[in-house]
C-alpha atoms as a PDB file:
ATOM      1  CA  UNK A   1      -8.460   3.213 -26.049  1.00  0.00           C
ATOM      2  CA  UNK A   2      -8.723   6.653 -23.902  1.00  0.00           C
ATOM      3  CA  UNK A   3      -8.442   9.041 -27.067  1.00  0.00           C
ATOM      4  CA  UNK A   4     -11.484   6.615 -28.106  1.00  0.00           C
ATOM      5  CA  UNK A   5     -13.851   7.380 -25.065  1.00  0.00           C
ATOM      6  CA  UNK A   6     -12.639  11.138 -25.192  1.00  0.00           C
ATOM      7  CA  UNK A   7     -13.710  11.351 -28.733  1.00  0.00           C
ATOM      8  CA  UNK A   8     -16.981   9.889 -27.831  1.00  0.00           C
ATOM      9  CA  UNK A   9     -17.471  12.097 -24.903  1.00  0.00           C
ATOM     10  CA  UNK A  10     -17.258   8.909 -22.468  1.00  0.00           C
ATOM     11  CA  UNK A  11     -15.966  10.207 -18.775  1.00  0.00           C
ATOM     12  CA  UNK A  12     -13.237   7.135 -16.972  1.00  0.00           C
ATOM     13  CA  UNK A  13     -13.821   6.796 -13.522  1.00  0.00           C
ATOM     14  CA  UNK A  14     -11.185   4.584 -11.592  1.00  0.00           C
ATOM     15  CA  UNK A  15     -12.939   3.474  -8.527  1.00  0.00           C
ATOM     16  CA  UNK A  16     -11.092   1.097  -6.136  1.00  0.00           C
ATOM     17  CA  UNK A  17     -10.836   0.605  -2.777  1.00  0.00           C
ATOM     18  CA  UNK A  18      -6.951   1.198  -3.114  1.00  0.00           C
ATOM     19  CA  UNK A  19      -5.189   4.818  -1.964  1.00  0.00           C
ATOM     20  CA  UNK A  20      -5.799   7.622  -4.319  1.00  0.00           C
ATOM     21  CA  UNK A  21      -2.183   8.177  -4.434  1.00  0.00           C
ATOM     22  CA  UNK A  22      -1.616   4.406  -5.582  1.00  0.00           C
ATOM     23  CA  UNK A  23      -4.173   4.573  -8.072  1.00  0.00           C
ATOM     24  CA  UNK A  24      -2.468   7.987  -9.698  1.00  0.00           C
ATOM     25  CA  UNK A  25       0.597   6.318 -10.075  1.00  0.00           C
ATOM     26  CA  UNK A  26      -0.855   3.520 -12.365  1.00  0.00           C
ATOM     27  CA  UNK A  27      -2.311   5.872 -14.606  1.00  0.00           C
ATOM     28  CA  UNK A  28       1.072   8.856 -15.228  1.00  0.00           C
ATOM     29  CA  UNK A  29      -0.445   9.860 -18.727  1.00  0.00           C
ATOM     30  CA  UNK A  30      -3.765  10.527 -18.077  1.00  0.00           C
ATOM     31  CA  UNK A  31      -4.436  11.551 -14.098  1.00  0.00           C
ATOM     32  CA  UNK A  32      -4.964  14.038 -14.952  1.00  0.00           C
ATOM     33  CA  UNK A  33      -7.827  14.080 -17.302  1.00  0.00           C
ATOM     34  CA  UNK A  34     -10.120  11.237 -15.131  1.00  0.00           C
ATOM     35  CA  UNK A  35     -11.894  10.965 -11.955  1.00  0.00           C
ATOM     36  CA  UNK A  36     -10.544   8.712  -8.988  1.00  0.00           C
ATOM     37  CA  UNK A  37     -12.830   7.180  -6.393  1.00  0.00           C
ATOM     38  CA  UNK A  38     -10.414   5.482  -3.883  1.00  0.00           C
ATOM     39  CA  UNK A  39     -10.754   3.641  -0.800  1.00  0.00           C
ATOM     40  CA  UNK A  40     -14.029   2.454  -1.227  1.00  0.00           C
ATOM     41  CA  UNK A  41     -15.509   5.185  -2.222  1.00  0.00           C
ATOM     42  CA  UNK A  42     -14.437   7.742   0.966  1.00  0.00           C
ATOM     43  CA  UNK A  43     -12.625   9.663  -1.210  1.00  0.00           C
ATOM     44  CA  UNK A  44     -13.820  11.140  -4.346  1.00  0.00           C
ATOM     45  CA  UNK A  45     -11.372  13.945  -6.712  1.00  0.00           C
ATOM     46  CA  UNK A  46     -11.535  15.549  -9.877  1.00  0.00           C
ATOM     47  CA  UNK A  47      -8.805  15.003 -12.420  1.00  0.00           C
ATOM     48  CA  UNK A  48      -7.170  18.516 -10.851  1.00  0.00           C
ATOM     49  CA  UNK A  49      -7.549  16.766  -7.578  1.00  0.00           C
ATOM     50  CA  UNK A  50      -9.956  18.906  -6.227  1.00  0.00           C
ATOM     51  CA  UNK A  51     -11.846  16.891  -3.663  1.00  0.00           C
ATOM     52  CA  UNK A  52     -15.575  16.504  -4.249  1.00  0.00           C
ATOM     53  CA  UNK A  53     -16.093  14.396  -1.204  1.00  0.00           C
ATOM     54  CA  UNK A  54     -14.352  13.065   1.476  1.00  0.00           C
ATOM     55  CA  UNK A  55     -15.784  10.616   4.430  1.00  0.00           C
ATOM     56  CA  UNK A  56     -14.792  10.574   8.179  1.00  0.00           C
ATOM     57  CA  UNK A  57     -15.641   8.042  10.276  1.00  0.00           C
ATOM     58  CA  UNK A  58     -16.826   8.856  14.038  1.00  0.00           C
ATOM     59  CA  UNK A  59     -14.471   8.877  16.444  1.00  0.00           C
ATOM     60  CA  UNK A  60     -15.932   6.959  18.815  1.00  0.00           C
ATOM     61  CA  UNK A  61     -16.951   4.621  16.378  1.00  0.00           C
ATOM     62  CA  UNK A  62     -13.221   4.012  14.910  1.00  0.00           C
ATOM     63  CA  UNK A  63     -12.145   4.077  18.656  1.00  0.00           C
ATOM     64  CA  UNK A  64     -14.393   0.776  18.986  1.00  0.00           C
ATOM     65  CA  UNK A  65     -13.422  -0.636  15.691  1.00  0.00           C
ATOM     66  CA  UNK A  66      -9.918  -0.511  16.373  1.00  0.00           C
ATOM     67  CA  UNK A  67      -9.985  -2.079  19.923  1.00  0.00           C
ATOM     68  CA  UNK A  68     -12.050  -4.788  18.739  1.00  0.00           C
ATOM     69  CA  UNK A  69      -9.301  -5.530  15.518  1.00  0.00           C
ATOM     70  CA  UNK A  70      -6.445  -5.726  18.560  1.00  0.00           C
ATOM     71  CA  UNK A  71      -8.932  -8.683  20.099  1.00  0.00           C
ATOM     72  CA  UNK A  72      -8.758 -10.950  16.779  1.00  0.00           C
ATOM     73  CA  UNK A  73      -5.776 -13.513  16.007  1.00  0.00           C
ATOM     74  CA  UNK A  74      -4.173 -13.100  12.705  1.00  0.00           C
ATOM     75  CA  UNK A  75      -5.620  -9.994  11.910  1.00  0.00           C
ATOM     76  CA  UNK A  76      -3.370  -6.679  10.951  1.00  0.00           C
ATOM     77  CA  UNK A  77      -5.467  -3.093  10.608  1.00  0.00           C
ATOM     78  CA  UNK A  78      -4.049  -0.546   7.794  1.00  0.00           C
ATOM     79  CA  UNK A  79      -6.267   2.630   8.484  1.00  0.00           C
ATOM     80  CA  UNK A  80      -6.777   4.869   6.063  1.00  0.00           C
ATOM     81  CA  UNK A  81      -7.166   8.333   6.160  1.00  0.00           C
ATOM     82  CA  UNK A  82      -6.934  11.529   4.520  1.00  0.00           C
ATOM     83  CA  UNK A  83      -2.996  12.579   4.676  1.00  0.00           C
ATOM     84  CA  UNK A  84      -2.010   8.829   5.294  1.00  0.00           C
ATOM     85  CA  UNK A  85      -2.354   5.137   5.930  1.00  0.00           C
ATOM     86  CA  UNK A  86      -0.999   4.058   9.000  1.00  0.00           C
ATOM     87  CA  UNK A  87      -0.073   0.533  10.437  1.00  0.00           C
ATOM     88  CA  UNK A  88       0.869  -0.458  14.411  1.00  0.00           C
ATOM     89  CA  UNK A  89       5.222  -0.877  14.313  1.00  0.00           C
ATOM     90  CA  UNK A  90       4.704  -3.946  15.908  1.00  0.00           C
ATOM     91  CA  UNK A  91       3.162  -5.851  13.069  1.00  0.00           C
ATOM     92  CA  UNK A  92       5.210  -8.173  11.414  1.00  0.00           C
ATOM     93  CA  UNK A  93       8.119  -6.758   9.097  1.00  0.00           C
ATOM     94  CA  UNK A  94       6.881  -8.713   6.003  1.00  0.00           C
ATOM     95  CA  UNK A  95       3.007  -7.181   6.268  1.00  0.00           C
ATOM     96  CA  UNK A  96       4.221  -3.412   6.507  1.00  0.00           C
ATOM     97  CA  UNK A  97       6.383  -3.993   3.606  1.00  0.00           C
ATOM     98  CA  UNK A  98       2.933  -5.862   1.847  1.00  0.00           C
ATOM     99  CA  UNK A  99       1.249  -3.153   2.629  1.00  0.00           C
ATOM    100  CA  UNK A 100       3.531  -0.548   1.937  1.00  0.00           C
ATOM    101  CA  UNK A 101       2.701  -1.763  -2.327  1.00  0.00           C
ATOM    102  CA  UNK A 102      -0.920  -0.947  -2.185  1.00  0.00           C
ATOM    103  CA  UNK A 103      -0.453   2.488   0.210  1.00  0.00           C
ATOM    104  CA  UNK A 104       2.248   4.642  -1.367  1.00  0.00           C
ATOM    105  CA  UNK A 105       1.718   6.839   1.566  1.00  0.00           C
ATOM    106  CA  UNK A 106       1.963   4.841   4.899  1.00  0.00           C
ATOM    107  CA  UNK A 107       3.441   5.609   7.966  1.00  0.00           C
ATOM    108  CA  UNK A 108       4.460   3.116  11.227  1.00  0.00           C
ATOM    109  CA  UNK A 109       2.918   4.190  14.445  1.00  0.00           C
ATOM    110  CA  UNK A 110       3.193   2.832  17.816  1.00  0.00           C
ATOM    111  CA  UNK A 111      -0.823   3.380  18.386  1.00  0.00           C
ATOM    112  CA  UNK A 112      -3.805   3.468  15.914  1.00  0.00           C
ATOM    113  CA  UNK A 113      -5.919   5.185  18.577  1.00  0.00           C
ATOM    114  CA  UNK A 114      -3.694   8.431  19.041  1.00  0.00           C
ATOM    115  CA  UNK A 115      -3.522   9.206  15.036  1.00  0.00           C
ATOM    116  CA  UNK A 116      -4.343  13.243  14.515  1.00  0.00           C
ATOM    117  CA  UNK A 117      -5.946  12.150  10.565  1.00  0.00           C
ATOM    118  CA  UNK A 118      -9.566  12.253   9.766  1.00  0.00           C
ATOM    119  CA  UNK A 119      -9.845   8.477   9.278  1.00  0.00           C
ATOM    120  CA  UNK A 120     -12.058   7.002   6.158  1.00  0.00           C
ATOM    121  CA  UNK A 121     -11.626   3.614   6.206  1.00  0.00           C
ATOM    122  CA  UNK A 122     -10.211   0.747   8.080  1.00  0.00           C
ATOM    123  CA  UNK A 123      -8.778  -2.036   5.967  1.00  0.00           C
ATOM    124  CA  UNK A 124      -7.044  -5.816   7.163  1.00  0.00           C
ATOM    125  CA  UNK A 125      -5.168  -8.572   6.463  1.00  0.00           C
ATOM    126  CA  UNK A 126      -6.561 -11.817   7.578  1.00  0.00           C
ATOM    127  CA  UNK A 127      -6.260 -15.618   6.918  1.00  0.00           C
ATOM    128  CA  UNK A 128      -7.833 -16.053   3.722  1.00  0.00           C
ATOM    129  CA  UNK A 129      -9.694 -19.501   4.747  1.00  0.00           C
ATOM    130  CA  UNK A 130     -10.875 -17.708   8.298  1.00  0.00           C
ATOM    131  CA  UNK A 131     -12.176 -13.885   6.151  1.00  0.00           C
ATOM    132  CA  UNK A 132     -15.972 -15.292   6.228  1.00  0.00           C
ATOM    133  CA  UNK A 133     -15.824 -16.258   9.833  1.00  0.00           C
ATOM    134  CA  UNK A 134     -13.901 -12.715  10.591  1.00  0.00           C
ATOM    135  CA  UNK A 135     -16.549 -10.714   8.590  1.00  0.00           C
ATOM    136  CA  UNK A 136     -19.186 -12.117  10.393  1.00  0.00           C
ATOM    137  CA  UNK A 137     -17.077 -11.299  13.417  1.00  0.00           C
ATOM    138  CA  UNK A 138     -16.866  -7.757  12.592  1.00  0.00           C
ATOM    139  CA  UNK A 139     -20.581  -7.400  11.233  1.00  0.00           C
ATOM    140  CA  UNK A 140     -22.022  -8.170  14.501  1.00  0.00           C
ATOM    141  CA  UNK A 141     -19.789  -6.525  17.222  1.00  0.00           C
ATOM    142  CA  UNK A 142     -20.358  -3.181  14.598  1.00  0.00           C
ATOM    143  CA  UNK A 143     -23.634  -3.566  13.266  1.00  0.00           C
ATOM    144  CA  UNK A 144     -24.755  -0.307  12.573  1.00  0.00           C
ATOM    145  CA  UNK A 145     -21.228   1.628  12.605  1.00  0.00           C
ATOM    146  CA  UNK A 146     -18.776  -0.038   9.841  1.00  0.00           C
ATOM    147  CA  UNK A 147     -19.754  -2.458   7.060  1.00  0.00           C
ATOM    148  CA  UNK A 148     -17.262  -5.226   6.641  1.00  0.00           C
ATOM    149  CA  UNK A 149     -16.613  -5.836   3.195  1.00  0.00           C
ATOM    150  CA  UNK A 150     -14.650  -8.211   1.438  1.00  0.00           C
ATOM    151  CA  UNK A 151     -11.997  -7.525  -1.424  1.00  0.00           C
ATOM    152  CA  UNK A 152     -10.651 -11.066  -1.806  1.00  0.00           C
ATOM    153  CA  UNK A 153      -7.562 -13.263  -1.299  1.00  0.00           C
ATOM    154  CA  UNK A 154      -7.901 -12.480   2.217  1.00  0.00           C
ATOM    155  CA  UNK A 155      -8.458  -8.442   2.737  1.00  0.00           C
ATOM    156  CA  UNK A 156     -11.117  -6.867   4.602  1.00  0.00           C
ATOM    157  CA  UNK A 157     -12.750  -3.376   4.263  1.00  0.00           C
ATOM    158  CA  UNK A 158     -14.519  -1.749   7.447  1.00  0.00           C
ATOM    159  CA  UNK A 159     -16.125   1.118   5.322  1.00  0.00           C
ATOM    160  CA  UNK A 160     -18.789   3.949   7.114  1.00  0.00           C
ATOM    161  CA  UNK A 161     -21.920   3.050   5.990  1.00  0.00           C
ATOM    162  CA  UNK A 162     -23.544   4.211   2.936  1.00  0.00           C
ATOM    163  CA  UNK A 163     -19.881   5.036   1.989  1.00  0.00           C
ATOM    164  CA  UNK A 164     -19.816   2.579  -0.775  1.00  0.00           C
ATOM    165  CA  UNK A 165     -18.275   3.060  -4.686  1.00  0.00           C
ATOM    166  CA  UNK A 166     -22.293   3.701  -5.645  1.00  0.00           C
ATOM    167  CA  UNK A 167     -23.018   6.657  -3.628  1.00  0.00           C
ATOM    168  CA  UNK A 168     -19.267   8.005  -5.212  1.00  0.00           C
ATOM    169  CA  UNK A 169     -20.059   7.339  -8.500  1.00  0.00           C
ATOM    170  CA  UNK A 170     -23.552   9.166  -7.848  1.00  0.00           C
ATOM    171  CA  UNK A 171     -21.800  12.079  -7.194  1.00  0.00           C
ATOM    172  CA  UNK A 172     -19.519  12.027  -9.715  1.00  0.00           C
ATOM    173  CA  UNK A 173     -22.105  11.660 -11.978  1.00  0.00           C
ATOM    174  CA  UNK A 174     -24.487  14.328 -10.742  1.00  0.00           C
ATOM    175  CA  UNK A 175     -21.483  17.227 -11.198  1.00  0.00           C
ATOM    176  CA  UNK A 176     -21.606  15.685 -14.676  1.00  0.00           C
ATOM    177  CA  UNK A 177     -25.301  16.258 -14.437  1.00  0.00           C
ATOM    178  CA  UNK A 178     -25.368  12.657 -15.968  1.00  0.00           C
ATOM    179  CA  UNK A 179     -27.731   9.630 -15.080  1.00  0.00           C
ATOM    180  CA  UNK A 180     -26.753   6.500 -13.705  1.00  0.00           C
ATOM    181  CA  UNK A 181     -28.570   4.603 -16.428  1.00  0.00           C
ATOM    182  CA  UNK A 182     -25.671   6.016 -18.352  1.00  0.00           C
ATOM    183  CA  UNK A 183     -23.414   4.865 -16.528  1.00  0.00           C
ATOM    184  CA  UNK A 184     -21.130   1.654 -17.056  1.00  0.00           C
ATOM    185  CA  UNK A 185     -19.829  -0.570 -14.036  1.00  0.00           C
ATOM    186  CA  UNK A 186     -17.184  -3.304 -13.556  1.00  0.00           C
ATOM    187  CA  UNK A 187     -16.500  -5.165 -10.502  1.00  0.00           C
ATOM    188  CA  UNK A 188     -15.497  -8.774  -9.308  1.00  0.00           C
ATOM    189  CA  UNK A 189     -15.736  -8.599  -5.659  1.00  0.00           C
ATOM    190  CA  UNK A 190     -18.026  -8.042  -2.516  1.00  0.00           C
ATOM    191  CA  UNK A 191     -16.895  -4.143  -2.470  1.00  0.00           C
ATOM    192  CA  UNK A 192     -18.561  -3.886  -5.827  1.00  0.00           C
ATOM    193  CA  UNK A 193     -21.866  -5.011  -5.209  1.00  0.00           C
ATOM    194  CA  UNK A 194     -24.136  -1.907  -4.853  1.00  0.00           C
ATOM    195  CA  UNK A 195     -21.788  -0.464  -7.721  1.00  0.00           C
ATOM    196  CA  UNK A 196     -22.962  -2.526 -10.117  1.00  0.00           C
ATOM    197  CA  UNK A 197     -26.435  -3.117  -8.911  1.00  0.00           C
ATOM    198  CA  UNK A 198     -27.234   0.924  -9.217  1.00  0.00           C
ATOM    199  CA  UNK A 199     -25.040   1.279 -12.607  1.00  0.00           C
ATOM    200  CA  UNK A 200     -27.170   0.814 -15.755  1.00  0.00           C
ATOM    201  CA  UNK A 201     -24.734  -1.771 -16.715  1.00  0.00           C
ATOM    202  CA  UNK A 202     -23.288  -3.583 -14.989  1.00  0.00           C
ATOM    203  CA  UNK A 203     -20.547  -6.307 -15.479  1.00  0.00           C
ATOM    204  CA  UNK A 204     -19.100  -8.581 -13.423  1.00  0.00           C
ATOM    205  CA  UNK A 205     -15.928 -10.099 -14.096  1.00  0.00           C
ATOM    206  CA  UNK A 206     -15.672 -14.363 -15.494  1.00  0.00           C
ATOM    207  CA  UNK A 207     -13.608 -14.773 -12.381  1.00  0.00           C
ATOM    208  CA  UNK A 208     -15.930 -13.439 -10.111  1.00  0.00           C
ATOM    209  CA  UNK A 209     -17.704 -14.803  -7.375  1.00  0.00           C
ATOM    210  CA  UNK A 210     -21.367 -16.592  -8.545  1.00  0.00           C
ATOM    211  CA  UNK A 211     -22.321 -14.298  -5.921  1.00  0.00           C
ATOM    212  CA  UNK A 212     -21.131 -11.449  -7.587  1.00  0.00           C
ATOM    213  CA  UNK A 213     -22.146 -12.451 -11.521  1.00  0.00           C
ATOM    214  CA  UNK A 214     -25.660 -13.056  -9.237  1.00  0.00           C
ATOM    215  CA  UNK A 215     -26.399  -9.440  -9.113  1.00  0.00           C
ATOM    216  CA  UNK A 216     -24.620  -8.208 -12.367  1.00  0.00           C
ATOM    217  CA  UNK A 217     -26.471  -6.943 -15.408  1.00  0.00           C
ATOM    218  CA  UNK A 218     -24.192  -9.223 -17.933  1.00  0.00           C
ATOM    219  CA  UNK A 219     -20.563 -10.898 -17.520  1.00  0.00           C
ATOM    220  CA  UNK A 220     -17.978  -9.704 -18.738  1.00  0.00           C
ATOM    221  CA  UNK A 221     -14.478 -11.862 -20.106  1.00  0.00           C
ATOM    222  CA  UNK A 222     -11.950 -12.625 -16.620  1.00  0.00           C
ATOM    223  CA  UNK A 223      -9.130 -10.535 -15.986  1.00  0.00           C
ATOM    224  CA  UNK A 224      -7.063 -12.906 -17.768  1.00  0.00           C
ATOM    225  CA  UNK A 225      -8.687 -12.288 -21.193  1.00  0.00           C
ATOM    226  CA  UNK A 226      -8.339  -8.055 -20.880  1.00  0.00           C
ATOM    227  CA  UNK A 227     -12.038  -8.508 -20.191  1.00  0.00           C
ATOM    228  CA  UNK A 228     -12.577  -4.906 -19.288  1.00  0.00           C
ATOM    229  CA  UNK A 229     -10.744  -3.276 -22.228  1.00  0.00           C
ATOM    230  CA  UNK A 230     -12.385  -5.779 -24.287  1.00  0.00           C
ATOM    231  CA  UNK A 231     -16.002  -5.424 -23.320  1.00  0.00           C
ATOM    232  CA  UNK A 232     -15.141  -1.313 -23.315  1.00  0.00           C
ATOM    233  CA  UNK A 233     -13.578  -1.849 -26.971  1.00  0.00           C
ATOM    234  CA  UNK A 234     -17.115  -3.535 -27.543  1.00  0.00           C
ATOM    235  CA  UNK A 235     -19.194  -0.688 -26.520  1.00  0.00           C
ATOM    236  CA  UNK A 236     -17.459   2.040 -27.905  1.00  0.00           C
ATOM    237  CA  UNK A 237     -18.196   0.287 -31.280  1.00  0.00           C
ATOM    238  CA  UNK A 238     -21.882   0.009 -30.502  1.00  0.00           C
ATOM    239  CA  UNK A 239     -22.335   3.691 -29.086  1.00  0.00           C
END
């Protein structure tokens, strides 16, 4: 289907709140042809990896985020920053190795608070039936300084504010000199919201949330059903 958007002139942007490395590796053909918006939208790189904007979080801020994260039960920090992730040594065996999937770079530290790595996001790990109780944790004792966002099954995004996939996409799209009511959205989880919101279309995902298909333009099939290939399949007919 990518020779079919290229013919038409249609620009792919994969924007996730995953590692930029990760989200290379799961395209090898064509990285380097599309745009990548990772971790939430902190990081955003041309297809030659240039890097067209990158967020850092206050220190004093990420000092107070982490200290807080050590005061919660259950709950394992992965920051994420420009040359690395990092996770504490001490957390269990079985979450590094979790973790160690979705962050192809990640290193074991003894301390989050002495890393030397501008840092653009904290993400977690938490108890999947306690994640509204522990975002609503985290949105009061940082109100102001981090947004907790939710991913799903469990994981937990403290992102700098305004440092959301929307404003990335924005910025991709204004080097393409390109409006956003051109511009095509998918999404099926809380870190999607203003993405699909600000996109001229956009489409949440059957499996979604209602909270989520709430705020989307139109609903697209589940994951299950290819529903993002098909509903792109669909519009490339139509344009």
């Amino acid at each position: 289907m990518y020779p079919r958007m290229q013919a038409k002139n249609v620009t792919f942007v994969v924007a996730s709140g995953n590692q930029d490395s990760q989200l290379r590796a799961f395209f090898p053909h064509t990285a380097d042809s599309i745009w990548f918006v990772s971790d939430n939208g902190a990081l955003v790189k041309q297809p030659d990896e240039t890097i067209v904007y990158s967020a850092k979080m206050d220190p004093a801020v990420y000092q107070h985020a982490i200290s807080f994260l050590a005061s919660l039960d259950d709950v394992y920090p992965v920051v994420s920053a420009q040359k690395s992730a990092y996770v504490l040594d001490s957390a269990p065996k079985s979450f590094a190795e979790m973790t160690a999937k979705y962050y192809y770079k990640l290193k074991l530290v003894p301390d989050l608070a002495t890393i030397d790595d501008p840092v653009m996001k904290i993400g977690m790990s938490c108890p999947d039936e306690k994640t509204e109780e522990i975002l609503q944790l985290l949105d009061d004792e940082l109100a102001g300084k981090l947004l907790p966002v939710s991913s799903g099954h469990g994981d937990i995004d403290l992102i700098i504010p305004n440092t959301h996939k929307a404003n990335a996409i924005k910025r991709v799209a204004d080097f393409l000199d390109m409006p956003m009511a051109n511009v095509v959205t998918f999404g099926d989880g809380g870190n999607d919201v203003e993405m699909l919101k600000e996109a001229g279309q956009g489409f949440a995902m059957a499996n979604a949330p209602q909270a989520i298909k709430d705020i989307a333009d139109e609903i697209a099939p589940s994951h299950d059903e290819n529903g993002v290939l098909v509903t792109i399949d669909r519009l490339l007919k139509s344009w």
